[in-house]
C-alpha atoms as a PDB file:
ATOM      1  CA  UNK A   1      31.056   6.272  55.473  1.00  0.00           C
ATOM      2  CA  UNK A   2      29.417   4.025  58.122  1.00  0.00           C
ATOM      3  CA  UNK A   3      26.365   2.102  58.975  1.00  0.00           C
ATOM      4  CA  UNK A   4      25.197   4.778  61.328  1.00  0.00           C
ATOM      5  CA  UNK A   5      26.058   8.436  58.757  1.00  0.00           C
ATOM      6  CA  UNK A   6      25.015   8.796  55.711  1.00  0.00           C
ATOM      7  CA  UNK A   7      24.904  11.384  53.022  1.00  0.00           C
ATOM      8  CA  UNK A   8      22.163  11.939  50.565  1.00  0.00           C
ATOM      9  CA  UNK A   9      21.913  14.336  48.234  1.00  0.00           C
ATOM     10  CA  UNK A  10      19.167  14.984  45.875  1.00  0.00           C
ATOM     11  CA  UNK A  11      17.106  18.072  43.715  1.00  0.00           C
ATOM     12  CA  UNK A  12      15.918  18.700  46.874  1.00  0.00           C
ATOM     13  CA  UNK A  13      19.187  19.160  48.667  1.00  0.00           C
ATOM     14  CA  UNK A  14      21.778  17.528  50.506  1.00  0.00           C
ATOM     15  CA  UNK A  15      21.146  15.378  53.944  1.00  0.00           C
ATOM     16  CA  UNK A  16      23.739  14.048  56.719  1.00  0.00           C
ATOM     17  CA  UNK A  17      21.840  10.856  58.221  1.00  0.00           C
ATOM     18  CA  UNK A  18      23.177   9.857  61.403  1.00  0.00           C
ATOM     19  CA  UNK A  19      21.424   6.362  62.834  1.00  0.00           C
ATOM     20  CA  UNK A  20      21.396   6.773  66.375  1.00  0.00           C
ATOM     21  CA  UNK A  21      20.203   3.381  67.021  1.00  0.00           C
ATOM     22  CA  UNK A  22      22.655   1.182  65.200  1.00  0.00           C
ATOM     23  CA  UNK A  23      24.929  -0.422  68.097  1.00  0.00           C
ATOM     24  CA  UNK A  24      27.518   1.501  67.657  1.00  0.00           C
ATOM     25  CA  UNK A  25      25.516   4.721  68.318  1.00  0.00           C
ATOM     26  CA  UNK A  26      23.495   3.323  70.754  1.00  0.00           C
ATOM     27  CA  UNK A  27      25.798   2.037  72.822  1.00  0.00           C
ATOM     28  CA  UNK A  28      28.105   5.324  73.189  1.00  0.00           C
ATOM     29  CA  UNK A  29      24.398   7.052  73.829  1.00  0.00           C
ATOM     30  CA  UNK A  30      23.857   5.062  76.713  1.00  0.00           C
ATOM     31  CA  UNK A  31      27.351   5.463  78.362  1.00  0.00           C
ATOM     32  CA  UNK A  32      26.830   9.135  77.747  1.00  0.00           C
ATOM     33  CA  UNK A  33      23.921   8.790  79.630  1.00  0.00           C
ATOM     34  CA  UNK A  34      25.447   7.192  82.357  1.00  0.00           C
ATOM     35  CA  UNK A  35      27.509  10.391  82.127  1.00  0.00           C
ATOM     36  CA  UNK A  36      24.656  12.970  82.494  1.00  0.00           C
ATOM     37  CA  UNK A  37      21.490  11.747  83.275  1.00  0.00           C
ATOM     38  CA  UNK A  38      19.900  14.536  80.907  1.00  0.00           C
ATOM     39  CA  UNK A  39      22.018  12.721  77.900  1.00  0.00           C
ATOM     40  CA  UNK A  40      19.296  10.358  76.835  1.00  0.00           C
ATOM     41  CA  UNK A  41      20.547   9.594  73.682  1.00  0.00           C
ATOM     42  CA  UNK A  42      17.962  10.080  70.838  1.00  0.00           C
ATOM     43  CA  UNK A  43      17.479  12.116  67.768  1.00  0.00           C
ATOM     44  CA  UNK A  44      16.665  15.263  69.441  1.00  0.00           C
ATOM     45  CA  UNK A  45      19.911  15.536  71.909  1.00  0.00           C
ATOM     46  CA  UNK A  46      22.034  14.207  69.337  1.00  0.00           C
ATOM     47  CA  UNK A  47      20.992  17.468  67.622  1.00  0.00           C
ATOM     48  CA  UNK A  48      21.372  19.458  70.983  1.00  0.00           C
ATOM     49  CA  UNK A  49      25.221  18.050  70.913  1.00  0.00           C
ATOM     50  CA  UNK A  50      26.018  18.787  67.621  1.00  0.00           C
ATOM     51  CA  UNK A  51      24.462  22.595  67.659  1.00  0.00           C
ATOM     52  CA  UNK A  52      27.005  22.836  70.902  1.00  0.00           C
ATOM     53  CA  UNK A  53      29.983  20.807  69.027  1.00  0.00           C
ATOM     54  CA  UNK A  54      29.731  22.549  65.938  1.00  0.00           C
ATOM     55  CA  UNK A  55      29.530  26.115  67.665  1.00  0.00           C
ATOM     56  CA  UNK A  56      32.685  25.179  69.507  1.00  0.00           C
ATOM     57  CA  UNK A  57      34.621  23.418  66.520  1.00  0.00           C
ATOM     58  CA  UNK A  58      33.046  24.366  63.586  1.00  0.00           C
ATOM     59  CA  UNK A  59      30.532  26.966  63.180  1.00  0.00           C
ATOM     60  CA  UNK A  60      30.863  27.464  59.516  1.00  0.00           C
ATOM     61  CA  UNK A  61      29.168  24.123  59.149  1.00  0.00           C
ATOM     62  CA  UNK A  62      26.442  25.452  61.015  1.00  0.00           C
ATOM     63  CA  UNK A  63      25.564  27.962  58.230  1.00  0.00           C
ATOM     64  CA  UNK A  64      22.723  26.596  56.544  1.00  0.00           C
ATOM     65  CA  UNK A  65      22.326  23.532  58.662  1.00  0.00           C
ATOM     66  CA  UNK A  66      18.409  23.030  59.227  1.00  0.00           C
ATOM     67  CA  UNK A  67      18.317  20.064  61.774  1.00  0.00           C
ATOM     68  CA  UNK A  68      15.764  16.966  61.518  1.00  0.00           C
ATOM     69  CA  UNK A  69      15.944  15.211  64.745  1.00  0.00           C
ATOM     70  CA  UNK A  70      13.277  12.120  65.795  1.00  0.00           C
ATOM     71  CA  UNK A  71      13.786   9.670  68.463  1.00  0.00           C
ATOM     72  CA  UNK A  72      15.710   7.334  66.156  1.00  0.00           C
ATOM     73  CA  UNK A  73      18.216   9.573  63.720  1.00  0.00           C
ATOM     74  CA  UNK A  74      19.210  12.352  62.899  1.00  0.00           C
ATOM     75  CA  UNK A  75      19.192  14.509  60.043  1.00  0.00           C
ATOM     76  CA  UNK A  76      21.044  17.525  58.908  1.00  0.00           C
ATOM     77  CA  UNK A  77      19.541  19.454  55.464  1.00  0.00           C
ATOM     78  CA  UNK A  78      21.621  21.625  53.605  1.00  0.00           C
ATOM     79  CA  UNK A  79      20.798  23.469  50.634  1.00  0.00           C
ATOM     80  CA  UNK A  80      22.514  21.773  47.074  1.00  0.00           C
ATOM     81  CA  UNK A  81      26.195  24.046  46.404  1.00  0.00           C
ATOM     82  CA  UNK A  82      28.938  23.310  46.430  1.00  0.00           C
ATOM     83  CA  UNK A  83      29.919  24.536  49.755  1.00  0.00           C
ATOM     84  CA  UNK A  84      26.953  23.250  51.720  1.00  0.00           C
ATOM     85  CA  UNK A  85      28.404  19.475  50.212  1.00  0.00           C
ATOM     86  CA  UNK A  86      31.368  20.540  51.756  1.00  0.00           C
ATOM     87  CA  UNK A  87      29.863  21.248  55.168  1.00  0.00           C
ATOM     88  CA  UNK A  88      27.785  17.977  54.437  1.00  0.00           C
ATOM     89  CA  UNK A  89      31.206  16.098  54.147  1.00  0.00           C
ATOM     90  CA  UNK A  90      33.098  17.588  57.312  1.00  0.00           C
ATOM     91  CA  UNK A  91      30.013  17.413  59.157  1.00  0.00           C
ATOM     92  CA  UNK A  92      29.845  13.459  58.555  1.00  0.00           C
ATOM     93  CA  UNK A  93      33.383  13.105  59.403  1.00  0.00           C
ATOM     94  CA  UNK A  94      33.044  14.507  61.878  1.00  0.00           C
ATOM     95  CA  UNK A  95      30.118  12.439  63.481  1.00  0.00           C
ATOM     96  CA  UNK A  96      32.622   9.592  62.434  1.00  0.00           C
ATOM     97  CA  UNK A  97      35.624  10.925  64.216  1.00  0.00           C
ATOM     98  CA  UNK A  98      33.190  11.424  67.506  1.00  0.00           C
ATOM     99  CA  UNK A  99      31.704   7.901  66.881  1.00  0.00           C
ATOM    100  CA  UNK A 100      35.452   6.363  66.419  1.00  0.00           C
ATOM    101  CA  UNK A 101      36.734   8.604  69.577  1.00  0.00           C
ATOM    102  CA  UNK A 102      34.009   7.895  71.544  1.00  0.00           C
ATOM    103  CA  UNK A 103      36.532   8.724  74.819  1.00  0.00           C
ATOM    104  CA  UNK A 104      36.029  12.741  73.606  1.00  0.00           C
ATOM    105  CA  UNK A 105      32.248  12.210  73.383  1.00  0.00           C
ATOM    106  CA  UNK A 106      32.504  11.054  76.948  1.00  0.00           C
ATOM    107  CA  UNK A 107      35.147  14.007  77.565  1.00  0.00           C
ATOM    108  CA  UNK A 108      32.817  16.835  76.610  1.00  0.00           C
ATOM    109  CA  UNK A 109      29.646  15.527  77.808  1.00  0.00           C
ATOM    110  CA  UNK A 110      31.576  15.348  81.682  1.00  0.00           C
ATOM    111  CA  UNK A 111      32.958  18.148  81.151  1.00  0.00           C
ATOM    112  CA  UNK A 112      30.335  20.684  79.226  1.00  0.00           C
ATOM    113  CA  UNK A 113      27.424  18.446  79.898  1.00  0.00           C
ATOM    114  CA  UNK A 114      25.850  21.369  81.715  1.00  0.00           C
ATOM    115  CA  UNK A 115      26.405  23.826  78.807  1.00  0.00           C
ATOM    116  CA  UNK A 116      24.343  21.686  76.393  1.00  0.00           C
ATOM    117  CA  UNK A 117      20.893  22.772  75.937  1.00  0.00           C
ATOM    118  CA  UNK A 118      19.462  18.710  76.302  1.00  0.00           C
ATOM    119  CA  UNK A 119      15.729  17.974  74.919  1.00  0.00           C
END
């Protein structure tokens, strides 16, 4: 994993962290903003990208997701199982891939920007 995701899992259940405001993050938020003005970067349209990413690409993952956005992370909950740790897994690669392919972020957020239900 990465500075910016992050998985946690406890009795409670397992988390995906994703740190929106380490500089990695935080600089791909603002060019996405420069993108689509309604992109503003924080916790709570990171989660409004990844509901429309994960409905496009992968919508198993979004079984038993129950997001945690604030203005500086974000946090996916999943039940403990052994398939929610799997969805836990992709779904932190996959924030990785996006982070490490930034070009796609900026891709779909030119392209789709519209589609995306922003905060």
């Amino acid at each position: 994993m990465s500075d910016y995701v992050k998985i946690h899992k406890g009795e409670n259940g397992i988390a995906v962290w994703f740190y929106n405001e380490e500089d990695k993050p935080l600089a791909i938020g603002e060019k996405m903003n420069e993108i689509c003005e309604d992109a503003y970067m924080n916790g709570y349209n990171w989660d409004a990208f990844f509901q429309y990413y994960l409905a496009e690409n992968a919508p198993d993952i979004l079984e038993g997701l129950d997001s945690d956005p604030e203005a500086g992370s974000y946090a996916a909950h999943f039940e403990l199982g052994e398939e929610n740790e799997k969805r836990a897994e992709r779904f932190a690669e996959i924030i990785s891939s996006l982070m490490e392919n930034e070009d796609e972020l900026y891709r779909i957020v030119r392209e789709k920007g519209e589609e995306i239900e922003w905060d």
